[in-house]
Structure formats: C-alpha cells, structure tokens
PDB file of N, CA and C in Angstrom:
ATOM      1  N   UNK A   1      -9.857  -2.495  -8.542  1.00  0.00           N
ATOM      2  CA  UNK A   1     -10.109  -2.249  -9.952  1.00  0.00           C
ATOM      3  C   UNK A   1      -8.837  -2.477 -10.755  1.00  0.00           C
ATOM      4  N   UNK A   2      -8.990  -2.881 -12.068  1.00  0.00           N
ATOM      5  CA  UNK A   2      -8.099  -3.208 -12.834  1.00  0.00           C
ATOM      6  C   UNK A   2      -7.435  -1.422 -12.991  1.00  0.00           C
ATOM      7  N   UNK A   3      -6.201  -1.795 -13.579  1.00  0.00           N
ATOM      8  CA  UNK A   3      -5.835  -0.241 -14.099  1.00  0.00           C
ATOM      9  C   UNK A   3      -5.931  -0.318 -15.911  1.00  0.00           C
ATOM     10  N   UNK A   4      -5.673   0.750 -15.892  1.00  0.00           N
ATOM     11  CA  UNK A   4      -6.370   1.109 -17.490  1.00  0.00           C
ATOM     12  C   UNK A   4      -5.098   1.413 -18.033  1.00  0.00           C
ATOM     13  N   UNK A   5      -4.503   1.180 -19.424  1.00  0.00           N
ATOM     14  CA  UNK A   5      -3.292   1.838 -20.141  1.00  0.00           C
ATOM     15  C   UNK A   5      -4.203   1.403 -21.467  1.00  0.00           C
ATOM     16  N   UNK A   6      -3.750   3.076 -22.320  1.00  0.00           N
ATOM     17  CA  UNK A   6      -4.835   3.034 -23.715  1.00  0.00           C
ATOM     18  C   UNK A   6      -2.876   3.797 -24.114  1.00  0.00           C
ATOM     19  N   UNK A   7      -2.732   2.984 -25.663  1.00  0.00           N
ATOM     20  CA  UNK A   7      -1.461   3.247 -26.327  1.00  0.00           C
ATOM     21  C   UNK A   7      -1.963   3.256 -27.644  1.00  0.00           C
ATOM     22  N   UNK A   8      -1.123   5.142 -27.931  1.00  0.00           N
ATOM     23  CA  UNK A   8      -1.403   4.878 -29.772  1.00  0.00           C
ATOM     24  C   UNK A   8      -0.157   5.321 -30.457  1.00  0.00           C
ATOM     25  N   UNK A   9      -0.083   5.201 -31.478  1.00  0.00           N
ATOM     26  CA  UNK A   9       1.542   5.307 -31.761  1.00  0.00           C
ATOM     27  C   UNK A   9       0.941   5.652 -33.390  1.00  0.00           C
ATOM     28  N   UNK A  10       1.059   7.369 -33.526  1.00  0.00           N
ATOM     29  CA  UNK A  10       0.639   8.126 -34.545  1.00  0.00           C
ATOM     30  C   UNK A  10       1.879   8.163 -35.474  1.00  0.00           C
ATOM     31  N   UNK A  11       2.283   7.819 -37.009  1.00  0.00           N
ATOM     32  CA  UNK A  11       3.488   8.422 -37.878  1.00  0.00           C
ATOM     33  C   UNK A  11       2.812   8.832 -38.829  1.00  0.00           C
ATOM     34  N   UNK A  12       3.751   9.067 -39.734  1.00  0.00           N
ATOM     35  CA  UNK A  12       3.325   9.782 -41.289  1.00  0.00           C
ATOM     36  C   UNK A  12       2.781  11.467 -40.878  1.00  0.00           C
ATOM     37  N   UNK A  13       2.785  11.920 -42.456  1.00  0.00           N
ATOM     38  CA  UNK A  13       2.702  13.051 -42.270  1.00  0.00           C
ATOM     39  C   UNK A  13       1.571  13.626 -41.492  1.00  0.00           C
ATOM     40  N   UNK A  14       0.380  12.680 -40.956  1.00  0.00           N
ATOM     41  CA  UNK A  14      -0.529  13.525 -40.040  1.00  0.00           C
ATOM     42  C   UNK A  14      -0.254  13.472 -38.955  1.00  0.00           C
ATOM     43  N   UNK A  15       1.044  13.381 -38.426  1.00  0.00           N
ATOM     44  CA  UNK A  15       1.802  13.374 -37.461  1.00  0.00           C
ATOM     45  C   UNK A  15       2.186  14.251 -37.157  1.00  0.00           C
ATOM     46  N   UNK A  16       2.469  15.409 -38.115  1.00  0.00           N
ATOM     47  CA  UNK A  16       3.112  16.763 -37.711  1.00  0.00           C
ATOM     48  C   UNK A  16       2.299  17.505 -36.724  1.00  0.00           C
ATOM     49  N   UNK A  17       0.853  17.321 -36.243  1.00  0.00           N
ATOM     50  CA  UNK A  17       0.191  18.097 -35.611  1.00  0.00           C
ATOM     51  C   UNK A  17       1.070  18.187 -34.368  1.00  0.00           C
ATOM     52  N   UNK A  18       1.622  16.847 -34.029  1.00  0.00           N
ATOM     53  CA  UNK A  18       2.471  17.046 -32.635  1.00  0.00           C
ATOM     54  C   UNK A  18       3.275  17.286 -32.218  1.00  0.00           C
ATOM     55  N   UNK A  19       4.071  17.488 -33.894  1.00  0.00           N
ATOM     56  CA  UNK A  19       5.289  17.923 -33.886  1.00  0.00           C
ATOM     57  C   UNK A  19       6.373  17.433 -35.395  1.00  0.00           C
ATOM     58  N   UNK A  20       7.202  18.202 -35.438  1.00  0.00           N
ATOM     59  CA  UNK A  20       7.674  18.068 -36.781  1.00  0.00           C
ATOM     60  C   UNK A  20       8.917  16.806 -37.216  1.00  0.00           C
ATOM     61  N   UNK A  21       9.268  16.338 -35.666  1.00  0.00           N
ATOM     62  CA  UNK A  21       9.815  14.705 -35.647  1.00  0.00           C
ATOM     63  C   UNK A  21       8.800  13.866 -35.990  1.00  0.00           C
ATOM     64  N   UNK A  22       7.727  14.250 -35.589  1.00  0.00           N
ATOM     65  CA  UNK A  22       7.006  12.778 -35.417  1.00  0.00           C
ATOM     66  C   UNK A  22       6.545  12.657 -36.913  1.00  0.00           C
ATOM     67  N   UNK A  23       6.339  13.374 -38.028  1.00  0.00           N
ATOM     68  CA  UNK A  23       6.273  12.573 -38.888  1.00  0.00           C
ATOM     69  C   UNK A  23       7.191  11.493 -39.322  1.00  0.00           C
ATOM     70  N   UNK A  24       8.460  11.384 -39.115  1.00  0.00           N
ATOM     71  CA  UNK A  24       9.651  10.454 -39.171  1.00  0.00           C
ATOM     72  C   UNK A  24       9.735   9.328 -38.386  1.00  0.00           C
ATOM     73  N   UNK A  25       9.677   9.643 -36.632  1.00  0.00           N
ATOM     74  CA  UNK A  25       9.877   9.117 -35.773  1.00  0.00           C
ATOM     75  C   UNK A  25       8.695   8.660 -35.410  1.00  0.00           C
ATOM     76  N   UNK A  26       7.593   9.380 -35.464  1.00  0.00           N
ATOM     77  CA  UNK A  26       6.175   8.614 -35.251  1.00  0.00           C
ATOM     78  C   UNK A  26       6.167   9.727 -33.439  1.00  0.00           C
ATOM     79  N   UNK A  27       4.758   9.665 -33.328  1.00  0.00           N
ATOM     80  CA  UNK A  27       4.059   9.903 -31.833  1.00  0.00           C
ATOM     81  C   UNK A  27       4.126   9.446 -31.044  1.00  0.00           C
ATOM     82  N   UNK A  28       3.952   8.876 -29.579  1.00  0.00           N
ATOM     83  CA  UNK A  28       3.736   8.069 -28.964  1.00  0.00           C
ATOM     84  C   UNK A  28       2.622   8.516 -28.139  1.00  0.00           C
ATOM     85  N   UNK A  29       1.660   8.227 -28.103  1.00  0.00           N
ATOM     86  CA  UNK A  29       0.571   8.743 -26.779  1.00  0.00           C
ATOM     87  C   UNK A  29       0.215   7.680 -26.154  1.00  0.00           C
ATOM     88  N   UNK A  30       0.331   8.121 -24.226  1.00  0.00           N
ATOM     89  CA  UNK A  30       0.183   6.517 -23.425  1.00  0.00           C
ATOM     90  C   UNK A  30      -0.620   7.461 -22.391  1.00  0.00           C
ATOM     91  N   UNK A  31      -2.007   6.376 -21.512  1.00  0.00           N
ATOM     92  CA  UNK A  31      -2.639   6.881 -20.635  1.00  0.00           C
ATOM     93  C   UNK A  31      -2.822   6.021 -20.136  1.00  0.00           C
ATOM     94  N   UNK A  32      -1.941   5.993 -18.754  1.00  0.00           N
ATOM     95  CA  UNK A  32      -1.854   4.862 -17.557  1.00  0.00           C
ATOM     96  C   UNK A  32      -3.071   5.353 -16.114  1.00  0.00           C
ATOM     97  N   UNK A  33      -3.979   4.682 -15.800  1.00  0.00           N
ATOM     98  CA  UNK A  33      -5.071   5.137 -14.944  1.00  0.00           C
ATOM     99  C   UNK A  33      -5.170   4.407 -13.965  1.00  0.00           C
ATOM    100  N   UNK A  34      -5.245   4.467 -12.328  1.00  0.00           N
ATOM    101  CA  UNK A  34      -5.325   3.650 -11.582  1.00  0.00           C
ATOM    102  C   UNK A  34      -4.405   2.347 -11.506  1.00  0.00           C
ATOM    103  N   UNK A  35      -3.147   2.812 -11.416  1.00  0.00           N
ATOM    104  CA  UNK A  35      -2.121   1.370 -11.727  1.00  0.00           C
ATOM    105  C   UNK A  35      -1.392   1.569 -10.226  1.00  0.00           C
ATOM    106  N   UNK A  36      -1.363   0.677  -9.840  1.00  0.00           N
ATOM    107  CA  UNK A  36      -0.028   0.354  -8.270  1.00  0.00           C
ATOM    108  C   UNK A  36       0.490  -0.833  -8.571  1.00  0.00           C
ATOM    109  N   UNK A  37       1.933  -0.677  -7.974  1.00  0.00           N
ATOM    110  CA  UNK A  37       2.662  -1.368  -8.041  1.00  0.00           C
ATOM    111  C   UNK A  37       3.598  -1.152  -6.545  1.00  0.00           C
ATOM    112  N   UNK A  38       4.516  -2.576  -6.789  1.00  0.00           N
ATOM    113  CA  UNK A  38       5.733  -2.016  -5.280  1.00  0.00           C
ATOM    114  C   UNK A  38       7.069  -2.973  -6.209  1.00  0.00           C
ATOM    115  N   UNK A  39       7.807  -2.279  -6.390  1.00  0.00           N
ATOM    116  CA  UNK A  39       9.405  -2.718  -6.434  1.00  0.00           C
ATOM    117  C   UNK A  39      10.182  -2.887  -5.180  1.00  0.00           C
ATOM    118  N   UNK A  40      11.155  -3.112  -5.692  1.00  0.00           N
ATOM    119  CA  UNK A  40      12.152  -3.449  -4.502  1.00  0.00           C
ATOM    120  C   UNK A  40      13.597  -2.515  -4.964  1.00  0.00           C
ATOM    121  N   UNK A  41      13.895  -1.929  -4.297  1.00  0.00           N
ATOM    122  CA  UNK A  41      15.435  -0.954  -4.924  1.00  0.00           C
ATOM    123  C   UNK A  41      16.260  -1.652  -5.352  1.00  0.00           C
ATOM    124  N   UNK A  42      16.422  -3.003  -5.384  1.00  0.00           N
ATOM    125  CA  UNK A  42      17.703  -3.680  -6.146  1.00  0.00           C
ATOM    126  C   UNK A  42      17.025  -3.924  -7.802  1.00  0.00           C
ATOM    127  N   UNK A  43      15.750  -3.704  -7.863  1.00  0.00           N
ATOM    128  CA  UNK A  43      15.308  -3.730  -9.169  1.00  0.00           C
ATOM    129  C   UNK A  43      15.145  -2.674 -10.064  1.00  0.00           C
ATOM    130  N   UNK A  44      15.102  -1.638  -9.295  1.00  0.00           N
ATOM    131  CA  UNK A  44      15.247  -0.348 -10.052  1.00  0.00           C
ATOM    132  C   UNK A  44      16.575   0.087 -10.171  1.00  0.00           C
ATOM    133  N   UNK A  45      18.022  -0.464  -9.493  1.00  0.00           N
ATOM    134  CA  UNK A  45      19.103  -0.413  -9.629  1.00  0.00           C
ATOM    135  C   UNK A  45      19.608  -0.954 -10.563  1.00  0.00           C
ATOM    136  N   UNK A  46      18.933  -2.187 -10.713  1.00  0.00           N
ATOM    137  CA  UNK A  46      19.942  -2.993 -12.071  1.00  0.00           C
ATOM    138  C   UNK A  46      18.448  -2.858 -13.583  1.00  0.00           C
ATOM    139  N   UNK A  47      18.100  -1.617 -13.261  1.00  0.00           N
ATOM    140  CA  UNK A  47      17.194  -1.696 -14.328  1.00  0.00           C
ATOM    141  C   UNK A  47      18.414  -1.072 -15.617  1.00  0.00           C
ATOM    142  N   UNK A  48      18.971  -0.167 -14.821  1.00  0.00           N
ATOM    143  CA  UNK A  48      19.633   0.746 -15.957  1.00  0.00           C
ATOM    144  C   UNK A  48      20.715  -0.043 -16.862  1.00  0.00           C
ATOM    145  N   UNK A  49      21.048  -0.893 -16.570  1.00  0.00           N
ATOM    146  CA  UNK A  49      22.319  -1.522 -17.530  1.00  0.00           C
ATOM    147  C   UNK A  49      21.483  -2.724 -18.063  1.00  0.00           C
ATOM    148  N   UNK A  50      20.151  -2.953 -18.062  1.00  0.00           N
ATOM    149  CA  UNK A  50      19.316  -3.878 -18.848  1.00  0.00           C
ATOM    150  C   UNK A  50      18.869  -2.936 -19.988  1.00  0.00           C
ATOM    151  N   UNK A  51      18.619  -1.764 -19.726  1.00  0.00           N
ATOM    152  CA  UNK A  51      17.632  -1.097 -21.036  1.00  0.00           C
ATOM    153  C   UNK A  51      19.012  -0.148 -21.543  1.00  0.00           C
ATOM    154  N   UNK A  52      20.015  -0.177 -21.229  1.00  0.00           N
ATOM    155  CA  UNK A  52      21.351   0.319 -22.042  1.00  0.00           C
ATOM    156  C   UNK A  52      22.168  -0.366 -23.078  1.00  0.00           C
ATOM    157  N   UNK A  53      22.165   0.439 -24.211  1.00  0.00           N
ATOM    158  CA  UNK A  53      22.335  -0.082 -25.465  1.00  0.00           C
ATOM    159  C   UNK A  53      23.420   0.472 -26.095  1.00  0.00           C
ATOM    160  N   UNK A  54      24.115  -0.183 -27.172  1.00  0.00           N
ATOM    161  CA  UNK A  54      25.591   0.434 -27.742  1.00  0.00           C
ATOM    162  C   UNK A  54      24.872   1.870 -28.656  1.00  0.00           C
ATOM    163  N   UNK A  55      23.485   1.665 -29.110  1.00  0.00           N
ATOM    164  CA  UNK A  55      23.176   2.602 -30.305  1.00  0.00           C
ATOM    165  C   UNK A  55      22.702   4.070 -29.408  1.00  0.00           C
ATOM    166  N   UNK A  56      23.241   4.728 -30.320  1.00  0.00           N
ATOM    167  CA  UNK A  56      21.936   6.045 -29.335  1.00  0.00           C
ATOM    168  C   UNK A  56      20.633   6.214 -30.091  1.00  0.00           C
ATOM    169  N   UNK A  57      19.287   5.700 -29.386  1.00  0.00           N
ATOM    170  CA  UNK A  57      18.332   5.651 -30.031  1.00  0.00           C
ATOM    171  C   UNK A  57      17.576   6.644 -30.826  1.00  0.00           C
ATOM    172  N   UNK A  58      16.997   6.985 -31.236  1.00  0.00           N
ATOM    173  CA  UNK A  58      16.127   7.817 -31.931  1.00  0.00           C
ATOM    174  C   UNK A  58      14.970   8.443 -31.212  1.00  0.00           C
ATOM    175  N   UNK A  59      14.814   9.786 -30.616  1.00  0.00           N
ATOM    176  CA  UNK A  59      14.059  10.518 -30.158  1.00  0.00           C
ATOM    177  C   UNK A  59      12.798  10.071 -30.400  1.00  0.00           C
ATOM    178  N   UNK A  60      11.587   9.961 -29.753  1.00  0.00           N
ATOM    179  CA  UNK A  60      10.927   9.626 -30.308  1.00  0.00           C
ATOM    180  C   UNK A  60       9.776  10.677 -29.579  1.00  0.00           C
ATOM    181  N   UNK A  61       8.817  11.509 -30.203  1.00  0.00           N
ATOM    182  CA  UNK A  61       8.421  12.598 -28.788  1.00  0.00           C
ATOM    183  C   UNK A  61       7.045  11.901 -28.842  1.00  0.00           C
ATOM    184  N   UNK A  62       6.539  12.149 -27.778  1.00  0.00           N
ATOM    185  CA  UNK A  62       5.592  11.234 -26.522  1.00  0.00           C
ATOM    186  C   UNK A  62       4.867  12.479 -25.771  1.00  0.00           C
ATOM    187  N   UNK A  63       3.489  11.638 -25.445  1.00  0.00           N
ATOM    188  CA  UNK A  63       2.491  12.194 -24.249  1.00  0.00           C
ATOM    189  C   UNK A  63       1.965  11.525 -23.776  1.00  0.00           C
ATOM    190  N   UNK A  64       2.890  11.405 -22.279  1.00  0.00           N
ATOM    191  CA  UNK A  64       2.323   9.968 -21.215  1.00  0.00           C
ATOM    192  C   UNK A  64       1.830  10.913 -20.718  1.00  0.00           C
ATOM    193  N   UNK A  65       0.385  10.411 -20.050  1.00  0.00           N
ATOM    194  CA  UNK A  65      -0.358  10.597 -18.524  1.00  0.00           C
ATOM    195  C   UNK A  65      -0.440   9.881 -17.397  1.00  0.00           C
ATOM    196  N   UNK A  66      -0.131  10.390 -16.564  1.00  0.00           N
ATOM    197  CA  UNK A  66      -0.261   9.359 -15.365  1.00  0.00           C
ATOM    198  C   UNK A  66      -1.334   9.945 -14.119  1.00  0.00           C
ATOM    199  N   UNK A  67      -2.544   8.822 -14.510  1.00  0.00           N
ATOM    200  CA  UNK A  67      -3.488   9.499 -13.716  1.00  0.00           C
ATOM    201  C   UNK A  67      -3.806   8.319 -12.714  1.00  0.00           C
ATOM    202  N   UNK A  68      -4.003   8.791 -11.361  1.00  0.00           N
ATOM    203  CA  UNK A  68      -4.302   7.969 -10.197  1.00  0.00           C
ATOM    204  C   UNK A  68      -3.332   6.661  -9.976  1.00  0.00           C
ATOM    205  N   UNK A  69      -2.134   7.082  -9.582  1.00  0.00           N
ATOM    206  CA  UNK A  69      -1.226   5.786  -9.819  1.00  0.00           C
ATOM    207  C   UNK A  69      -0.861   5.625  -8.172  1.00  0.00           C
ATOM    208  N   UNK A  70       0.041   4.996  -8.212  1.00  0.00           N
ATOM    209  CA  UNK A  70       0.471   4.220  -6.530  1.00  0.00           C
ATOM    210  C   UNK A  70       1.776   3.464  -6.765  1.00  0.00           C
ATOM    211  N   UNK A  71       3.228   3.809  -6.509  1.00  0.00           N
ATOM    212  CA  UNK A  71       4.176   3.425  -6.508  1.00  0.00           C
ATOM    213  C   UNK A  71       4.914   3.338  -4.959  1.00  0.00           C
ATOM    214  N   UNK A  72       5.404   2.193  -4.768  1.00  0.00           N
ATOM    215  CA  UNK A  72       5.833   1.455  -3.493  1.00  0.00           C
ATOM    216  C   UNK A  72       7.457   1.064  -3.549  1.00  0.00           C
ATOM    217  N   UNK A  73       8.156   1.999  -3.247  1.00  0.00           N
ATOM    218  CA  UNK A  73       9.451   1.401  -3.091  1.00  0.00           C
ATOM    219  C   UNK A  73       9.846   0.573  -2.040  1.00  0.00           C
ATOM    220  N   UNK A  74      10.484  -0.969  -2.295  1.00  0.00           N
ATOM    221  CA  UNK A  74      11.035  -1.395  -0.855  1.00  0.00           C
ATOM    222  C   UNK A  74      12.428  -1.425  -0.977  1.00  0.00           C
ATOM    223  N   UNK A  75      13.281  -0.896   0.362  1.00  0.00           N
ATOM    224  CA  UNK A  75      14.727  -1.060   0.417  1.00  0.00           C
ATOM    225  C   UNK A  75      14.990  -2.650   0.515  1.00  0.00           C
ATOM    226  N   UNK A  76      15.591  -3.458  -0.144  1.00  0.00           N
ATOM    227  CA  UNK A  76      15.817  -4.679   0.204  1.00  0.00           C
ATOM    228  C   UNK A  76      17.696  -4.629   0.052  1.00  0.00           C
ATOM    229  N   UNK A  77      18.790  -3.879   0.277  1.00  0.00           N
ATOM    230  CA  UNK A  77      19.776  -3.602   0.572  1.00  0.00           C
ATOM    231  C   UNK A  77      19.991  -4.584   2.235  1.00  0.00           C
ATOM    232  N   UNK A  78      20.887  -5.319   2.059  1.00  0.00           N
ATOM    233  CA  UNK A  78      21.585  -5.489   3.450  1.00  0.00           C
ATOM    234  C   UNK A  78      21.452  -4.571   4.159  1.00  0.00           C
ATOM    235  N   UNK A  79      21.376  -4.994   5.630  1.00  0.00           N
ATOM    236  CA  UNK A  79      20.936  -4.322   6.892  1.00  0.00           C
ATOM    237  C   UNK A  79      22.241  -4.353   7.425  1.00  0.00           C
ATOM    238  N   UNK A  80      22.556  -2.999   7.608  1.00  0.00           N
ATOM    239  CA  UNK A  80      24.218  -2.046   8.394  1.00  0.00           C
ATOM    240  C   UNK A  80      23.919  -3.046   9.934  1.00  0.00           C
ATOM    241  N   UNK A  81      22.990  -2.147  10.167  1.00  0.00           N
ATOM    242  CA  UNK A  81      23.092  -2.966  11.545  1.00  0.00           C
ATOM    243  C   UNK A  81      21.653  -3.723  11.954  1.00  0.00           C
ATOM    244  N   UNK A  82      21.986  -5.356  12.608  1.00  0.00           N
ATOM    245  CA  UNK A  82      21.118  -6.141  12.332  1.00  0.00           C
ATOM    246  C   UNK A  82      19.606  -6.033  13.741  1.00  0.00           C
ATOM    247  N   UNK A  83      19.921  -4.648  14.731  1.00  0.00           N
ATOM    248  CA  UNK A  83      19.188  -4.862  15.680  1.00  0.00           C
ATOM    249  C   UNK A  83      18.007  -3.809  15.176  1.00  0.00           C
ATOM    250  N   UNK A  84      18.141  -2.269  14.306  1.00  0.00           N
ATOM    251  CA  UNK A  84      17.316  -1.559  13.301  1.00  0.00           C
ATOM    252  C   UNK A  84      16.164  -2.303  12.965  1.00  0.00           C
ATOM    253  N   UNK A  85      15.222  -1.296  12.903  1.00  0.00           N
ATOM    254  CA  UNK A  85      13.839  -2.263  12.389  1.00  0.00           C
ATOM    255  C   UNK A  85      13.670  -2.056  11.243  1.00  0.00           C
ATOM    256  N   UNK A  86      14.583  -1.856  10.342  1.00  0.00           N
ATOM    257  CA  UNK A  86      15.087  -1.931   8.503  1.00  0.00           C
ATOM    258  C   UNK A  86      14.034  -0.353   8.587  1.00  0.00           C
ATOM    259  N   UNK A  87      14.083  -0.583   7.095  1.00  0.00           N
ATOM    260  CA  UNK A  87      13.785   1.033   6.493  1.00  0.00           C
ATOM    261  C   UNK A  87      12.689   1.056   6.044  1.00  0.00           C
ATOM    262  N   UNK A  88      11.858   2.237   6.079  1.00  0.00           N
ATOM    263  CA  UNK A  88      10.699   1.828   5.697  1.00  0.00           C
ATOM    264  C   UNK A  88      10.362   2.120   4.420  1.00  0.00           C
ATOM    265  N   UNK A  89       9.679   1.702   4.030  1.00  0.00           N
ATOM    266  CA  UNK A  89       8.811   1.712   2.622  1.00  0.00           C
ATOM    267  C   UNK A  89       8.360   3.674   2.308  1.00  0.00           C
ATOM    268  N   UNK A  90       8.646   3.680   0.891  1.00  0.00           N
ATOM    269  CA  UNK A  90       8.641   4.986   0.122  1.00  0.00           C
ATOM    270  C   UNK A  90       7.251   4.906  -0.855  1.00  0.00           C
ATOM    271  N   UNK A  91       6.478   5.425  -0.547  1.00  0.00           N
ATOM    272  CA  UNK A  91       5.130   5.440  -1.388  1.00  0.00           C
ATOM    273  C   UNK A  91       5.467   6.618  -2.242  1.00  0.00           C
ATOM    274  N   UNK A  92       5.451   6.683  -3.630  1.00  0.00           N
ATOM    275  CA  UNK A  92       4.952   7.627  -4.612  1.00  0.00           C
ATOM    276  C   UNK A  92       3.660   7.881  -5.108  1.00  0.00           C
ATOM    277  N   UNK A  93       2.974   8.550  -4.372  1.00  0.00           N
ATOM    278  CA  UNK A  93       1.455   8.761  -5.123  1.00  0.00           C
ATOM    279  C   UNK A  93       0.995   9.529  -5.811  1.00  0.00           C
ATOM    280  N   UNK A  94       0.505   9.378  -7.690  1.00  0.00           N
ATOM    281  CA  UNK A  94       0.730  10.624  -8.357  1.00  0.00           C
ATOM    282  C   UNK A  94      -0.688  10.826  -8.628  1.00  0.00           C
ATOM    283  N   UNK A  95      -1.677  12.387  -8.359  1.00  0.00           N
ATOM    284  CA  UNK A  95      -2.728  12.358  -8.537  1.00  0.00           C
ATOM    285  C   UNK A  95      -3.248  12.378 -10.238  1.00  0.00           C
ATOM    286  N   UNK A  96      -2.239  13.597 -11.062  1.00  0.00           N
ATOM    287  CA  UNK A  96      -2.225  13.455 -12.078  1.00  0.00           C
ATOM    288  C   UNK A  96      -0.990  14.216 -12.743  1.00  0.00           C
ATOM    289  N   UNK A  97      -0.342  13.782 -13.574  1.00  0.00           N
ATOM    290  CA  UNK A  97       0.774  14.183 -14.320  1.00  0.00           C
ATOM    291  C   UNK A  97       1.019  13.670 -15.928  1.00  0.00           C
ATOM    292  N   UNK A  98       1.387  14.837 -16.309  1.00  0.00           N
ATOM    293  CA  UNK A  98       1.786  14.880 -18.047  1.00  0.00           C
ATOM    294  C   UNK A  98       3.191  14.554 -18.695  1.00  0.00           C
ATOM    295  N   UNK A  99       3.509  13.386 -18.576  1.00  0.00           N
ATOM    296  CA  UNK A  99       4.583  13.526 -19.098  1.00  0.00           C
ATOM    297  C   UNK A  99       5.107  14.008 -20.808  1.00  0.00           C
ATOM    298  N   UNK A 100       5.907  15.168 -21.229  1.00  0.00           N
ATOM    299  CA  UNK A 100       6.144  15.342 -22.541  1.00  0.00           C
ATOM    300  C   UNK A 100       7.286  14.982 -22.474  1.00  0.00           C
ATOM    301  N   UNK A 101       7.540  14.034 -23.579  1.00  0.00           N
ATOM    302  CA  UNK A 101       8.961  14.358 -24.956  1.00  0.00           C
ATOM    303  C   UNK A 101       8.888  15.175 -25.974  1.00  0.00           C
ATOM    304  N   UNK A 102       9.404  16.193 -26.224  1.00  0.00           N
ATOM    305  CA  UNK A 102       9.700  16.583 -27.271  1.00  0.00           C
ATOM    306  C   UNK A 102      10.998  16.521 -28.267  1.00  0.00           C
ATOM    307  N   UNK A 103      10.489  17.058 -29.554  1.00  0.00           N
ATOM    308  CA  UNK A 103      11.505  17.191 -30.269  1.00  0.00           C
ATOM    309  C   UNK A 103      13.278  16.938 -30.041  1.00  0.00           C
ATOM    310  N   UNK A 104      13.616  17.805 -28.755  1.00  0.00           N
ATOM    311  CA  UNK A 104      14.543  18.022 -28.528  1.00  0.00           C
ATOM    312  C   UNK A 104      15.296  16.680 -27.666  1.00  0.00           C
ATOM    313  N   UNK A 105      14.050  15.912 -27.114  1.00  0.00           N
ATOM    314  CA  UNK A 105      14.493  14.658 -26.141  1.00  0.00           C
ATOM    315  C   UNK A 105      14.754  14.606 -24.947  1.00  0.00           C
ATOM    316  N   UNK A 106      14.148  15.902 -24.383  1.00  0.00           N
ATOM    317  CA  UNK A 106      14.022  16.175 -23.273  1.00  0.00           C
ATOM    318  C   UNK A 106      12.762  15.923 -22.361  1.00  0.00           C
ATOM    319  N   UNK A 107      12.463  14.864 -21.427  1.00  0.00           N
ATOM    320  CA  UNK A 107      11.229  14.993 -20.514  1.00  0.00           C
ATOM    321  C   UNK A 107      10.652  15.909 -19.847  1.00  0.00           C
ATOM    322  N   UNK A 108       9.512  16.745 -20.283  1.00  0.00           N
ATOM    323  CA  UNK A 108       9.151  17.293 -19.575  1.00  0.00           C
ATOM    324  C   UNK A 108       8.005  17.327 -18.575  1.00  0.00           C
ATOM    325  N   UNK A 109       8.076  17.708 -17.496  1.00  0.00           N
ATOM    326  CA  UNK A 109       6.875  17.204 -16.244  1.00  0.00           C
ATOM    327  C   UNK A 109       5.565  18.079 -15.522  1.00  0.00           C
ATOM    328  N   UNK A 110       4.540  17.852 -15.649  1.00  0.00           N
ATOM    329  CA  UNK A 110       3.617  19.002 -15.606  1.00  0.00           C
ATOM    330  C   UNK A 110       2.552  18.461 -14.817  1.00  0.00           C
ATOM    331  N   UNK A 111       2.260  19.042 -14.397  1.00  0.00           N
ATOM    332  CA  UNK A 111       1.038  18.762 -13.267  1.00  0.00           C
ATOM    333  C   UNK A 111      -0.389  19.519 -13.835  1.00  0.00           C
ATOM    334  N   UNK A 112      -1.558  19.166 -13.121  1.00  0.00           N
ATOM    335  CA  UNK A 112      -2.676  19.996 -13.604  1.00  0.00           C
ATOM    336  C   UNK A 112      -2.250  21.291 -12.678  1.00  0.00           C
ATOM    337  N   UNK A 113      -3.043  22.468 -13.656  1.00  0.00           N
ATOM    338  CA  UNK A 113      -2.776  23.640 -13.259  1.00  0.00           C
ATOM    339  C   UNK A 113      -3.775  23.963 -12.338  1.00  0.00           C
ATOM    340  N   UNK A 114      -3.337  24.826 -11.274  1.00  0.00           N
ATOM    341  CA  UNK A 114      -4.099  24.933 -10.160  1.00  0.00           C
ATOM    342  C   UNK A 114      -4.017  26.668  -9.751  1.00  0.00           C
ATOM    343  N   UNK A 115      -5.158  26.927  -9.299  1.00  0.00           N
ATOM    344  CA  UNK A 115      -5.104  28.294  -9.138  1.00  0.00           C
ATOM    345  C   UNK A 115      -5.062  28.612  -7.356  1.00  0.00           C
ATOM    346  N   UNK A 116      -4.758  29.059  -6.462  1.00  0.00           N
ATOM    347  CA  UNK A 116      -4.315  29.400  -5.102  1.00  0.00           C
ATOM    348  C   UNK A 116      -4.522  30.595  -4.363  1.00  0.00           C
ATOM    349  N   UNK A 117      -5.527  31.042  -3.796  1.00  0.00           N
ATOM    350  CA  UNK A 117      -5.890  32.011  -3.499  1.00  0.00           C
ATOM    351  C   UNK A 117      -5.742  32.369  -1.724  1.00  0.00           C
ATOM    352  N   UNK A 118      -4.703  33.038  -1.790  1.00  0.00           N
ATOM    353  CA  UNK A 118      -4.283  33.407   0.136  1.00  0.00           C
ATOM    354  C   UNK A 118      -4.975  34.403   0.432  1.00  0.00           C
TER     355      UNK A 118
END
C-alpha cells in the first residue's frame, strides 16, 4: 500500500487555537500513515550540515503523527575487520506517535495512552 501524508499549514489569527505563536508563525499539522523506508548511516550523518543554516530559524509549533511507519537503518561504514559478517540492520517500528512543537521549540514525544493492569 501506498503511504498516506495529509499537510496543513494553519496562520492568522484563527491560529491561536493552537497556540499563541502560531498566529505569527503559522501551525503546522502533518499525518504520515503506513510509510517505510531504509537509509544508510552515512546519510543520516551528513544530513546535519545540509539542513544547517547561518540564520536561527523561527519556531514554528507543529503536530506530526506518525502512524504505522517502518524505518530501516543500514551501517554502510567501512568494515574494521574484513572476515565479520558486517552489522546488522536496525529496524525502527513506530505503532503510533505524536510528535509536538511548541511555543517554546521544544519536541515533544508521546505515545497513545495505555492503561496496564498487573
């Protein structure tokens, strides 16, 4: 199945419902559904000095979801020693998670709430 991403990007003053930046800065709401992917660690290494910038950007507060996803790390680092049967692969599998920004510009991470009875 295809994966699903639905993006809305709320400003102006009926923006305040989400918060009192976002009339300025605007909303961001993102809902990523059924998405997999696999990287390779030399790509998530040189991600950071591609999306680094001289300005410090502007907060912008956000409500990502990440529902039914599938993330695949591969080590592709030179091999220490060449007789090793290399490293294996790192699966991230997220059933469902909330990502918030707020105001302050801080990510915050939340899971569905679950109740546990011993």
């Amino acid at each position: 199945t295809q994966p699903e991403v639905c993006l809305r990007l709320e400003a102006g003053p009926h923006a305040a419902v989400h918060s009192p930046l976002a009339v300025q800065n605007g909303f961001l709401q993102m809902l990523v559904h059924g998405y997999t992917a696999e990287f390779f660690m030399s790509f998530l290494t040189n991600l950071g000095p591609f999306l680094e910038d001289e300005i410090i950007p502007e907060v912008i507060p956000m409500e990502i979801e990440v529902v039914d996803a599938k993330i695949t790390l591969k080590d592709d680092s030179p091999q220490i020693y060449p007789t090793s049967p290399g490293p294996v692969p790192i699966t991230l599998a997220v059933d469902h998670v909330l990502v918030k920004r707020r105001d302050d510009g801080v990510f915050y991470l939340t899971g569905q709430e679950m109740c546990f009875i011993l």
